[in-house]
Protein backbone atom coordinates (compact mmCIF):
# COMPACT_ATOMS: atom_id res chain seq x y z
CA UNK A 1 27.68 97.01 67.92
CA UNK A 2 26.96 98.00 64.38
CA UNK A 3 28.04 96.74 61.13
CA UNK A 4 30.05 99.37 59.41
CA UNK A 5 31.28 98.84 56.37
CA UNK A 6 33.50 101.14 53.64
CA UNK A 7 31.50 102.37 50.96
CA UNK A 8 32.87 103.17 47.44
CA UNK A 9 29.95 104.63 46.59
CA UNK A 10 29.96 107.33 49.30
CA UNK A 11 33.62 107.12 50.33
CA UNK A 12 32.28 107.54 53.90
CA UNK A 13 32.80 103.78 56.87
CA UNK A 14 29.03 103.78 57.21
CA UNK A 15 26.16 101.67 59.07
CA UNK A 16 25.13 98.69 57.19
CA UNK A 17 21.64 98.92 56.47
CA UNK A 18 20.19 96.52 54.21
CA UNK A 19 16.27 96.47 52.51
CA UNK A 20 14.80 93.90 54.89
CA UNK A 21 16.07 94.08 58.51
CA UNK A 22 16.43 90.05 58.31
CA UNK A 23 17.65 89.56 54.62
CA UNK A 24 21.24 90.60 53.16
CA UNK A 25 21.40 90.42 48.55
CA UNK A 26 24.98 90.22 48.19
CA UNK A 27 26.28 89.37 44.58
CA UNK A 28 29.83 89.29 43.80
CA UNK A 29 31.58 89.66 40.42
CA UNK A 30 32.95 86.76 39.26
CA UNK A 31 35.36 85.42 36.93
CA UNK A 32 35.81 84.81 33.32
CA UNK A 33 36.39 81.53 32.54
CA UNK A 34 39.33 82.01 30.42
CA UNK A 35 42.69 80.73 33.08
CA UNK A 36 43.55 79.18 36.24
CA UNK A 37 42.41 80.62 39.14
CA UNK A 38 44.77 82.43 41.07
CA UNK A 39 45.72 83.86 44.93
CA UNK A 40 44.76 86.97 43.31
CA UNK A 41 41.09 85.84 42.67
CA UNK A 42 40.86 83.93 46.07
CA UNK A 43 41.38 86.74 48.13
CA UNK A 44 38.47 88.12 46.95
CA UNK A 45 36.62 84.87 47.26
CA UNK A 46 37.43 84.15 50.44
CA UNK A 47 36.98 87.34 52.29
CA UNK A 48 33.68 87.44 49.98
CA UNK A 49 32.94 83.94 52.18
CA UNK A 50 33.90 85.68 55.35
CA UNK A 51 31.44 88.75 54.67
CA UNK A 52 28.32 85.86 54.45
CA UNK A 53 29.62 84.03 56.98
CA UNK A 54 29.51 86.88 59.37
CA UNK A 55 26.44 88.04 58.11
CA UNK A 56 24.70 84.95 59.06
CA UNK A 57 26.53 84.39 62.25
CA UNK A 58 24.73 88.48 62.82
CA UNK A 59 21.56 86.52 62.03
CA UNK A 60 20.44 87.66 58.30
CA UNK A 61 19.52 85.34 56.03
CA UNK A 62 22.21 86.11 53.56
CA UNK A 63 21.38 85.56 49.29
CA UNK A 64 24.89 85.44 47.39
CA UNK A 65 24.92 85.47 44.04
CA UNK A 66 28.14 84.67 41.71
CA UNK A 67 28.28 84.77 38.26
CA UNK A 68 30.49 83.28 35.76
CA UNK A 69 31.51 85.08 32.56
CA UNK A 70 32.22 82.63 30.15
CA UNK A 71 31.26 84.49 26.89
CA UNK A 72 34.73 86.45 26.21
CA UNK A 73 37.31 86.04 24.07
CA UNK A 74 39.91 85.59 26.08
CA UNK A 75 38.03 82.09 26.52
CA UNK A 76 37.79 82.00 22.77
CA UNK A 77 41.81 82.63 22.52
CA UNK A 78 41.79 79.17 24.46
CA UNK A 79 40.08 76.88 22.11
CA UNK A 80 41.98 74.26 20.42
CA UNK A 81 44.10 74.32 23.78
CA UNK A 82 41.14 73.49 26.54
CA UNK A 83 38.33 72.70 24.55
CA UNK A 84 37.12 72.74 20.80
CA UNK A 85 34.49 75.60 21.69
CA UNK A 86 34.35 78.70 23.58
CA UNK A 87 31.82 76.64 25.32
CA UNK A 88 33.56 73.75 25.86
CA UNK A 89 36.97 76.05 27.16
CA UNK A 90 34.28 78.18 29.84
CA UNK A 91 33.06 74.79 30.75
CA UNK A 92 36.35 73.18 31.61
CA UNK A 93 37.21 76.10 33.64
CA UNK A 94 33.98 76.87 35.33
CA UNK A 95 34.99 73.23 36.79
CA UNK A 96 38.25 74.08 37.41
CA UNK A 97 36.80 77.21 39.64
CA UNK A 98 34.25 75.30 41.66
CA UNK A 99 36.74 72.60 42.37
CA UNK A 100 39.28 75.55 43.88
CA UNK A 101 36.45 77.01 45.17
CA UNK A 102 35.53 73.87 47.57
CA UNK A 103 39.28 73.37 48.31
CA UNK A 104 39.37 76.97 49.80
CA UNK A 105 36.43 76.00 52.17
CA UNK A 106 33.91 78.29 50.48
CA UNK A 107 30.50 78.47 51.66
CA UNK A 108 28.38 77.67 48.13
CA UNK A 109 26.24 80.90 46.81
CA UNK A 110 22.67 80.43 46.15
CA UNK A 111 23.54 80.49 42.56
CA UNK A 112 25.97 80.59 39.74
CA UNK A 113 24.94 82.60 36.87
CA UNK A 114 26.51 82.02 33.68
CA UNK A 115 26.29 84.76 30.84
CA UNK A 116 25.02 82.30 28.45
CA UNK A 117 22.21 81.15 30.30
CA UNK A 118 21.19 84.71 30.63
CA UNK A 119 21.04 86.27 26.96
CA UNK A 120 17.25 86.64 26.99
CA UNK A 121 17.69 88.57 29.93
CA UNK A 122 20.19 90.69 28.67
CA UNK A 123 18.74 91.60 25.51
CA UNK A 124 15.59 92.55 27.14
CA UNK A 125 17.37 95.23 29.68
CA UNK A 126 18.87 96.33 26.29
CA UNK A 127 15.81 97.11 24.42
CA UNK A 128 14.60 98.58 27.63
CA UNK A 129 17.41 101.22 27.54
CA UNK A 130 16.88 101.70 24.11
CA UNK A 131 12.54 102.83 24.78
CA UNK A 132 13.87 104.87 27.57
CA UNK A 133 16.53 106.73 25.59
CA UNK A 134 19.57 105.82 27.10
CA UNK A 135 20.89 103.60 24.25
CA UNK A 136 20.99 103.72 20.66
CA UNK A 137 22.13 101.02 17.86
CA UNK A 138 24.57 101.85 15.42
CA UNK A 139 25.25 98.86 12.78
CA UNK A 140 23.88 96.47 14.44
CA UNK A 141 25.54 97.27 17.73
CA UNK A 142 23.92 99.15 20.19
CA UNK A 143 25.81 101.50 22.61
CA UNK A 144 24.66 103.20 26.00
CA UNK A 145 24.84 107.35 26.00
CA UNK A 146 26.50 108.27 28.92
CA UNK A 147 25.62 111.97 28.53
CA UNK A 148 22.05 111.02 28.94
CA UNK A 149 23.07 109.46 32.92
CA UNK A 150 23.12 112.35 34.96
CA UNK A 151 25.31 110.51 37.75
CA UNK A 152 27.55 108.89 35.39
CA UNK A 153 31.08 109.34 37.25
CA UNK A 154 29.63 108.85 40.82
CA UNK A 155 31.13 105.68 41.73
CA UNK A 156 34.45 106.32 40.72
CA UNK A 157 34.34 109.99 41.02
CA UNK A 158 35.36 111.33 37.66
CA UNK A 159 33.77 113.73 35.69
CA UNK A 160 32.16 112.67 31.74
CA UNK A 161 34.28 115.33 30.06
CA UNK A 162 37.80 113.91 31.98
CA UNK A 163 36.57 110.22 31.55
CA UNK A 164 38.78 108.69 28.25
CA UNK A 165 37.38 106.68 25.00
CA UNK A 166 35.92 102.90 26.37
CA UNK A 167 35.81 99.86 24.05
CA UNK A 168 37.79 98.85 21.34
CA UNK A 169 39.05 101.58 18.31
CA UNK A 170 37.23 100.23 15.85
CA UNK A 171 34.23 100.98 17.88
CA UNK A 172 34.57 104.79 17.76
CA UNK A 173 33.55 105.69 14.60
CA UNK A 174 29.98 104.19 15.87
CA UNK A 175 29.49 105.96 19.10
CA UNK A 176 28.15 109.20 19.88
CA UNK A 177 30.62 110.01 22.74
CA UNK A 178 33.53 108.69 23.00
CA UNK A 179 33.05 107.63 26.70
CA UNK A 180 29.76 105.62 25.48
CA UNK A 181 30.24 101.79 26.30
CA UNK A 182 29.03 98.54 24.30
CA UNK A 183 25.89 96.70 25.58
CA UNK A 184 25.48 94.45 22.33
CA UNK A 185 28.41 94.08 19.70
CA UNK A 186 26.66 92.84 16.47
CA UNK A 187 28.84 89.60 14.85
CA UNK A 188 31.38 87.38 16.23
CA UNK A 189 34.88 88.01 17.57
CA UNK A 190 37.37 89.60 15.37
CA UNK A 191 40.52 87.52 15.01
CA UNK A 192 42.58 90.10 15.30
CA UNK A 193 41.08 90.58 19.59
CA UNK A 194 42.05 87.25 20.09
CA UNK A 195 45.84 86.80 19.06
CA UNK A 196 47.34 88.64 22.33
CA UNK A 197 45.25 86.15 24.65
CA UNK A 198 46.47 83.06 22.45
CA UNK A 199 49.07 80.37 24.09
CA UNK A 200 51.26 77.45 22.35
CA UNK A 201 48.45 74.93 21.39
CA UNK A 202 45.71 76.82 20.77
CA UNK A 203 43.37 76.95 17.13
CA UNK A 204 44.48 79.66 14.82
CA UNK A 205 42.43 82.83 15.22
CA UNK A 206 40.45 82.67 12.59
CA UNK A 207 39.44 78.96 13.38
CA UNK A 208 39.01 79.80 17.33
CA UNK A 209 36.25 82.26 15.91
CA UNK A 210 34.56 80.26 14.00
CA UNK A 211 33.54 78.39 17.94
CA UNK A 212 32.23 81.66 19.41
CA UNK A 213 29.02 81.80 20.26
CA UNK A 214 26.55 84.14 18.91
CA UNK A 215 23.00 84.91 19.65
CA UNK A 216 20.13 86.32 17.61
CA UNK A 217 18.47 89.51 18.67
CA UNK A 218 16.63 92.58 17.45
CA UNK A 219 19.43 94.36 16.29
CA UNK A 220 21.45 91.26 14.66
CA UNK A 221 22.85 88.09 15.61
CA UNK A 222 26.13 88.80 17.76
CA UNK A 223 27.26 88.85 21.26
CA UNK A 224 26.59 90.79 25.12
CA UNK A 225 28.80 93.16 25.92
CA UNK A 226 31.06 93.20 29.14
CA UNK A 227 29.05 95.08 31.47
CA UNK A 228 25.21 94.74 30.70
CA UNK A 229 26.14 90.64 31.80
CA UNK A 230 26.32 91.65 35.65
CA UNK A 231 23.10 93.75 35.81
CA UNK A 232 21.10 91.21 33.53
CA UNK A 233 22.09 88.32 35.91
CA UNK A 234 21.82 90.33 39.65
CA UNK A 235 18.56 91.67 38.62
CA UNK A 236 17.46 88.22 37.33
CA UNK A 237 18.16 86.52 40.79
CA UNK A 238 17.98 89.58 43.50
CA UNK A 239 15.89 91.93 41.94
CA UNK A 240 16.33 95.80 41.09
CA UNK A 241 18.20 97.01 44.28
CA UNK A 242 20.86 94.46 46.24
CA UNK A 243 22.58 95.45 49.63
CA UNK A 244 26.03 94.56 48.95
CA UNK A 245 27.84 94.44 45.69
CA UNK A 246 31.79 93.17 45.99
CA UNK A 247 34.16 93.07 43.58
CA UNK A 248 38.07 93.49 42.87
CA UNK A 249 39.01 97.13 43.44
CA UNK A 250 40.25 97.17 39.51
CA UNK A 251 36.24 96.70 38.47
CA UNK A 252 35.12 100.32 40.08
CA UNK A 253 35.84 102.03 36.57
CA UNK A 254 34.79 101.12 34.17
CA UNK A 255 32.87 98.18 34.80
CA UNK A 256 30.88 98.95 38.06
CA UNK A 257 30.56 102.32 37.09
CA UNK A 258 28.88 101.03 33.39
CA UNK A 259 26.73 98.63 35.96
CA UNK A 260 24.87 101.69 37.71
CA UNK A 261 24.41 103.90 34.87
CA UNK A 262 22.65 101.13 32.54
CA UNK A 263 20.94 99.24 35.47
CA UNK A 264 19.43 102.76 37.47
CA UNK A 265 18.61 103.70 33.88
CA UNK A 266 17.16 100.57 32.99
CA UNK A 267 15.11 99.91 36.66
CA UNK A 268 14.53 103.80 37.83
CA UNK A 269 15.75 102.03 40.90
CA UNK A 270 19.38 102.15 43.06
CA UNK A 271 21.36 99.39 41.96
CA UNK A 272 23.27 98.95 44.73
CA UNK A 273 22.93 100.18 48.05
CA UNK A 274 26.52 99.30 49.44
CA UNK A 275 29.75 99.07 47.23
CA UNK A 276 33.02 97.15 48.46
CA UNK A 277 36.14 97.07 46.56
CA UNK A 278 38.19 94.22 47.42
CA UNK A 279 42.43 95.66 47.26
CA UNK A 280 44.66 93.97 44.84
CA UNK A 281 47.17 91.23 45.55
CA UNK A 282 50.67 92.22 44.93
CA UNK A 283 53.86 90.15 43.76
CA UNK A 284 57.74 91.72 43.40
CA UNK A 285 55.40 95.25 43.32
CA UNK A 286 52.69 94.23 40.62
CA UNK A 287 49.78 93.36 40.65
CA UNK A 288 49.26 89.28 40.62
CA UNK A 289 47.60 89.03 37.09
CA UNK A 290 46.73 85.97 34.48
CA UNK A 291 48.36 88.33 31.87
CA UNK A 292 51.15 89.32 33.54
CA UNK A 293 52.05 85.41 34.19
CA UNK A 294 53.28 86.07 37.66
CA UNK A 295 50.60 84.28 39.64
CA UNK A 296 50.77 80.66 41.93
CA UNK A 297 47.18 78.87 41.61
CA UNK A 298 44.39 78.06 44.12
CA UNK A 299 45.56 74.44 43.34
CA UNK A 300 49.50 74.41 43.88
CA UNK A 301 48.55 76.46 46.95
CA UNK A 302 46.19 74.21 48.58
CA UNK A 303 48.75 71.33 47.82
CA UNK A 304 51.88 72.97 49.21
CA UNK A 305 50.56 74.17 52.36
CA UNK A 306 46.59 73.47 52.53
CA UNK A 307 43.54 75.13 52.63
CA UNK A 308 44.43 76.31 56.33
CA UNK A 309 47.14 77.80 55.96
CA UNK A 310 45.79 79.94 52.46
CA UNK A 311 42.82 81.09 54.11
CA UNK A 312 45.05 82.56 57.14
CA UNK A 313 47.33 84.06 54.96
CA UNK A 314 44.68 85.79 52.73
CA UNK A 315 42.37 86.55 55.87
CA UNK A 316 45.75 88.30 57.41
CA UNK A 317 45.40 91.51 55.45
CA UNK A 318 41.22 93.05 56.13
CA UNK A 319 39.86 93.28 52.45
CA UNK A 320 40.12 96.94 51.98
CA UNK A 321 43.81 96.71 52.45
CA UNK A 322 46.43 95.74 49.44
CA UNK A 323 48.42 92.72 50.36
CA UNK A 324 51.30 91.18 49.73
CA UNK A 325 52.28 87.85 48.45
CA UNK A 326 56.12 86.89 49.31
CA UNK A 327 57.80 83.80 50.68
CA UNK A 328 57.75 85.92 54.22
CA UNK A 329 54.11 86.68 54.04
CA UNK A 330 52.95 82.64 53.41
CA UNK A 331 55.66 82.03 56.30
CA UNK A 332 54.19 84.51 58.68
CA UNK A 333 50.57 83.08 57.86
CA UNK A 334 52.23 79.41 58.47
CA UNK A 335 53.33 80.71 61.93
CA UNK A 336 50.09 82.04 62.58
CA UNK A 337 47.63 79.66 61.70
CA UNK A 338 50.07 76.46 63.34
CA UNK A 339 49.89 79.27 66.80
CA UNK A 340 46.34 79.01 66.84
CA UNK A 341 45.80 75.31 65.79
CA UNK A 342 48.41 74.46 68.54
CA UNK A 343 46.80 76.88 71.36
CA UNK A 344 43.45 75.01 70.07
CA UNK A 345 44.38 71.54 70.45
CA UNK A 346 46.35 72.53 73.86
CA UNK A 347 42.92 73.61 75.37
CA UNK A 348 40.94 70.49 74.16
CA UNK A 349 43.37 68.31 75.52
CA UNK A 350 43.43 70.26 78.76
CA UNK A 351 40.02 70.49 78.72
CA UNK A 352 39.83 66.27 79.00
CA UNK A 353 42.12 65.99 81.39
CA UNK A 354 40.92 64.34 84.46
CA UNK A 355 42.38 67.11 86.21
CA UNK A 356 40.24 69.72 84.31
CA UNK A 357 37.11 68.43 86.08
CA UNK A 358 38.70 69.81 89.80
CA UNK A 359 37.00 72.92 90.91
CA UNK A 360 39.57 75.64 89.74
CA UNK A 361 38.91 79.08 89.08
CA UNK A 362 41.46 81.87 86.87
CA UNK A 363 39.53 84.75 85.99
CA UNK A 364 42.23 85.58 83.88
CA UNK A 365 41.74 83.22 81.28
CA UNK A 366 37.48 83.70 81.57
CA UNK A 367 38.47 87.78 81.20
CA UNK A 368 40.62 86.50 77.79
CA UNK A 369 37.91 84.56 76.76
CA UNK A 370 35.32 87.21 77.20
CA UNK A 371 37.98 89.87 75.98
CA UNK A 372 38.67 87.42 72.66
CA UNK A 373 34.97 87.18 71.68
CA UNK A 374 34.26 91.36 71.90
CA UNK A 375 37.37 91.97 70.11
CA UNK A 376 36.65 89.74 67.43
CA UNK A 377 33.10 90.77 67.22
CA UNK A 378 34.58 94.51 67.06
CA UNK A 379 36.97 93.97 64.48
CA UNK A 380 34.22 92.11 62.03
CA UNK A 381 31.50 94.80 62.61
CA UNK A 382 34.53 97.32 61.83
CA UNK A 383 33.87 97.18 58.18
CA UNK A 384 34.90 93.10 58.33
CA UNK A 385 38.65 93.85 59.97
CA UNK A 386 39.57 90.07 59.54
CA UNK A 387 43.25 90.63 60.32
CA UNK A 388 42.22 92.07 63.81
CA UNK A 389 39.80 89.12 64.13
CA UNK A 390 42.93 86.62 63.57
CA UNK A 391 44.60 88.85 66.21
CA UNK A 392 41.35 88.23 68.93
CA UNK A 393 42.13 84.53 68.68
CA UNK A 394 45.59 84.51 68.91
CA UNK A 395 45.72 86.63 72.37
CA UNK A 396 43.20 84.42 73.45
CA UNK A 397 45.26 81.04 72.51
CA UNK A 398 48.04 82.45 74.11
CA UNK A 399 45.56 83.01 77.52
CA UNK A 400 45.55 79.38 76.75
CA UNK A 401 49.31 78.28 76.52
CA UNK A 402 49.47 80.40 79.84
CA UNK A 403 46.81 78.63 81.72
CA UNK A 404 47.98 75.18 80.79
CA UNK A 405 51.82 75.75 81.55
CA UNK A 406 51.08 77.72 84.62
CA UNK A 407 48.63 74.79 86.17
CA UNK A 408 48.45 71.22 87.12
CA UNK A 409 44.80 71.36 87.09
CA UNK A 410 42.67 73.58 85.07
CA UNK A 411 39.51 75.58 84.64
CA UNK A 412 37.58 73.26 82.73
CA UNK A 413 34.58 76.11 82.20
CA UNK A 414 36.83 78.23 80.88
CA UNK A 415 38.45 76.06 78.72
CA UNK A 416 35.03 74.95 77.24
CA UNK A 417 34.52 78.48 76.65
CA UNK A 418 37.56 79.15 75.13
CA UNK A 419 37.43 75.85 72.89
CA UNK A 420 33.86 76.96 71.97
CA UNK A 421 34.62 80.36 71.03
CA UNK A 422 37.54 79.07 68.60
CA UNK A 423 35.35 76.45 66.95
CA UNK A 424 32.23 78.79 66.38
CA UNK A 425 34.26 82.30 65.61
CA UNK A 426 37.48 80.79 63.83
CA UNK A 427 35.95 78.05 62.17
CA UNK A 428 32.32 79.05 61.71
CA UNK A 429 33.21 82.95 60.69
CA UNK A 430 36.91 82.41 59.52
CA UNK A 431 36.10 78.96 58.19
CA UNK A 432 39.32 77.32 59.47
CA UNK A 433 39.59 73.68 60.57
CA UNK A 434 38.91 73.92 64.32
CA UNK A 435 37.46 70.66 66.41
CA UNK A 436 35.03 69.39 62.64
CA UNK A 437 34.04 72.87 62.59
CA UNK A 438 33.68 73.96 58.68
CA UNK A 439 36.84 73.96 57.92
CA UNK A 440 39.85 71.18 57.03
CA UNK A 441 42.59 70.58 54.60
CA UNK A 442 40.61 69.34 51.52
CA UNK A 443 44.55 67.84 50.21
CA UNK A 444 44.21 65.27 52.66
CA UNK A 445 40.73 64.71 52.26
CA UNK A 446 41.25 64.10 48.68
CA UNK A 447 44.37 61.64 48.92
CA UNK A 448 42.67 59.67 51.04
CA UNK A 449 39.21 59.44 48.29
CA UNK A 450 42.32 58.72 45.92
CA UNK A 451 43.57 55.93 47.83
CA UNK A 452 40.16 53.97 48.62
CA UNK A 453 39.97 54.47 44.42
CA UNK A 454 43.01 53.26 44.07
CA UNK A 455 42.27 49.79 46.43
CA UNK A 456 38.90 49.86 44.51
CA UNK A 457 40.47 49.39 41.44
CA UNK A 458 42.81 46.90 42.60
CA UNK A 459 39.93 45.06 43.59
CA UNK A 460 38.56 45.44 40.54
CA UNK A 461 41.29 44.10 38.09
CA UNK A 462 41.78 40.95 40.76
CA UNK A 463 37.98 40.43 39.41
CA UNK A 464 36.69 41.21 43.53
CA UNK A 465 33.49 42.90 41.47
CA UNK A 466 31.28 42.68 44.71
CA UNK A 467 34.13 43.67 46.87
CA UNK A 468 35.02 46.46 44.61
CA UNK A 469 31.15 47.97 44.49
CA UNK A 470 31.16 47.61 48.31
CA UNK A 471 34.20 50.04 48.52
CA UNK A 472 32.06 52.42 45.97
CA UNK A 473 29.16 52.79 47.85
CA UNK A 474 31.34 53.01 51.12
CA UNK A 475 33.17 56.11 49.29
CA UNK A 476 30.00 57.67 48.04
CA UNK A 477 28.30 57.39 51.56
CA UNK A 478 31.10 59.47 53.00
CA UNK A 479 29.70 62.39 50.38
CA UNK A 480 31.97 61.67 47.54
CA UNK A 481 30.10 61.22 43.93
CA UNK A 482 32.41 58.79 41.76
CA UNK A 483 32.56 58.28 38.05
CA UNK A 484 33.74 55.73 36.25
CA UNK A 485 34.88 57.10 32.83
CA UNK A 486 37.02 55.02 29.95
CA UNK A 487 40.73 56.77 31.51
CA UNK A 488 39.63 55.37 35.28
CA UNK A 489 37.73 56.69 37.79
CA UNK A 490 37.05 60.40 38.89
CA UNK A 491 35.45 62.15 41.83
CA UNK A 492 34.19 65.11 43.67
CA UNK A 493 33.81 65.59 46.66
CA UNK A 494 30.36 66.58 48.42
């Protein structure tokens, strides 16, 4: 069966036809650096992870790419508060990101862009737009024309003359059109941009400023704009055209829209052949927002009920759905993923038993097993339906419970079958914790690091030096890089 997937782009559920029959360029848009990361931002990154999971389990060879944004001033607003630079805030919460990221069970991209490593590359698509007409400085700033983009409006569907002023008001007595956008801002960032971002702790305004970075270029020393960043960096690392570009359903205007215009104008090339818009998380009927303050973290998350149990409960709703976050919705994805763990566990057991080995035949549970895998394979390939996937396993669990209450001796091929189809499509594709599949509660993995430390260091102060360095090498062998730093030791895991 064929991929399908739902195209923004096109509006049209549509075959999946990547460049290279045997190679999938998939880039995601991904944070700024400026907060916490949020339920809100791992549903994206986790069905993003189920998409290249199950486009490897089809057999591409699957290139994600996910940047980092951490030239903003909402991560300027922070200094004084997490860092004493805008660099040193985007680095503390770039780390903050991959360590949620590896909690959640994430399959690692091929890279990690960061906007400041990528400057160069942005001011050289910028001059580029410039030769070709479709940009123009104005003191020291240089804006893209959107009159001069035939098919500006095509992603979101709008048309230029109903599409309202972009950028900030001081901006519009530079700009030709109101609707133009900023690809280079020339200077730092006002103080007066930053104030609404700021929290208890943070520098003064005018003293957070003073941190941002700037960069010289042709036009003056100043900073990116918002937009240019993604097509600088997916053009850097997967060339003109990719096959997939995902991102939150709130980026289709104006951001991804801005993306195509500048980076078709820029390339003469299609920027992105197929456009997914990941639906927004709700809370109490809002959306779950950093600004809004109504959000619960990747990290207390993970710690209250484990990686498990958040990756069922965001893979419970298919991406191009809203969800819902509510105390009944985490309970419902408790219930569900402690079903299928159960109905799991029930079949390897059964499948050990002496009494498996007997020569017993159901066809009832081999139909399940066979029904399980073709309606999970149907729901992926249906545009990545991951809460009908969840659904495939469960009925086949419960073919499970059935088997083993019904029987005093069991179907051991069918079991296998059954136990192998869990571990490969709900821990392979799903990325849950079935039988060491990829997968497991990283909490517990991480309180147990935290107690070997803690022996080590008892070790240490008793002056056991040799016994203590025994324990560190035993720690790092299992994967797990330790640092010993002036406040104790720290760690992360492999």
């Amino acid at each position: 069966m064929t991929l399908r997937v739902t195209n923004t782009l096109t509006g049209e559920r549509e075959a999946f036809e990547p460049q290279d029959p045997d190679s999938v360029l998939l880039y995601y848009c991904g944070l700024t650096t400026s907060d916490p990361a949020h339920l809100g931002h791992a549903r994206g990154w986790v069905h993003v992870d189920v998409m290249h999971r199950w486009l490897a389990h089809l057999g591409y060879d699957v290139r994600h790419v996910e940047n980092f944004t951490d030239v903003n001033e909402k991560i300027v607003a922070r200094v004084g508060e997490d860092g004493e630079s805008e660099a040193d805030v985007a680095r503390h919460y770039v780390q903050s990101v991959i360590d949620d990221m590896r909690a959640l069970n994430l399959r690692r991209a091929e890279v990690y862009p960061r906007v400041s490593e990528h400057v160069p590359e942005i001011v050289a698509m910028v001059e580029t737009l410039i030769e070709k007409g479709y940009a123009y400085e104005a003191n020291g700033s240089v804006y893209f024309d959107v009159t001069t983009f035939e098919e500006y409006g095509k992603l979101s569907n709008q048309q230029l003359d109903e599409i309202e002023a972009q950028g900030d008001p001081d901006e519009q007595s530079e700009k030709r059109n109101p609707a133009d956008f900023a690809l280079w801002k020339a200077g730092g960032v006002d103080p007066a941009a930053i104030e609404e971002h700021q929290h208890e702790g943070a520098s003064p305004p005018e003293a957070a400023c003073e941190t941002a970075q700037t960069w010289d270029a042709p036009w003056s020393e100043g900073r990116p704009g918002w937009h240019i960043e993604c097509s600088a960096m997916s053009t850097t690392h997967l060339g003109e055209t990719i096959d997939i570009h995902v991102g939150g359903q709130d980026l289709v205007f104006p951001h991804h829209e801005n993306e195509i215009a500048q980076s078709e104008a820029a390339t003469g090339q299609q920027f992105a052949r197929h456009w997914l818009h990941v639906r927004l998380l709700e809370t109490k009927g809002e959306k779950m927002s950093s600004s809004l303050g109504n959000f619960f973290t990747v990290e207390a998350a993970v710690d209250e009920y484990g990686t498990d149990v958040v990756r069922t409960f965001l893979l419970s709703t298919a991406y191009h759905n809203s969800a819902v976050y509510s105390e009944a919705t985490i309970d419902e994805a408790i219930e569900r993923w402690e079903t299928l763990e159960r109905g799991y566990e029930r079949a390897v057991q059964a499948c050990d038993d002496v009494d498996a080995y007997a020569t017993v035949e159901d066809d009832t549970l081999r139909t399940a097993v066979t029904t399980a895998r073709e309606h999970f394979e149907t729901a992926m390939n249906d545009d990545f339906n991951t809460r009908e996937a969840l659904a495939a396993l469960t009925e086949l669990v419960g073919a499970v419970n059935v088997h083993v209450d019904e029987r005093s001796s069991f179907d051991y091929r069918a079991l296998r079958e059954a136990v192998e189809t869990i571990e490969e499509l709900g821990g392979g594709v799903l990325g849950l914790s079935f039988g060491g599949s990829e997968g497991g509660d990283v909490s517990v993995a991480e309180d147990l690091v935290e107690l070997l430390l803690d022996v080590r260091e008892a070790e240490r102060a008793a002056g056991n030096y040799k016994r203590a360095d025994e324990l560190r090498d035993e720690i790092e062998s299992l994967g797990v890089e330790v640092q010993d730093t002036d406040d104790g030791p720290t760690y992360r895991l492999g």
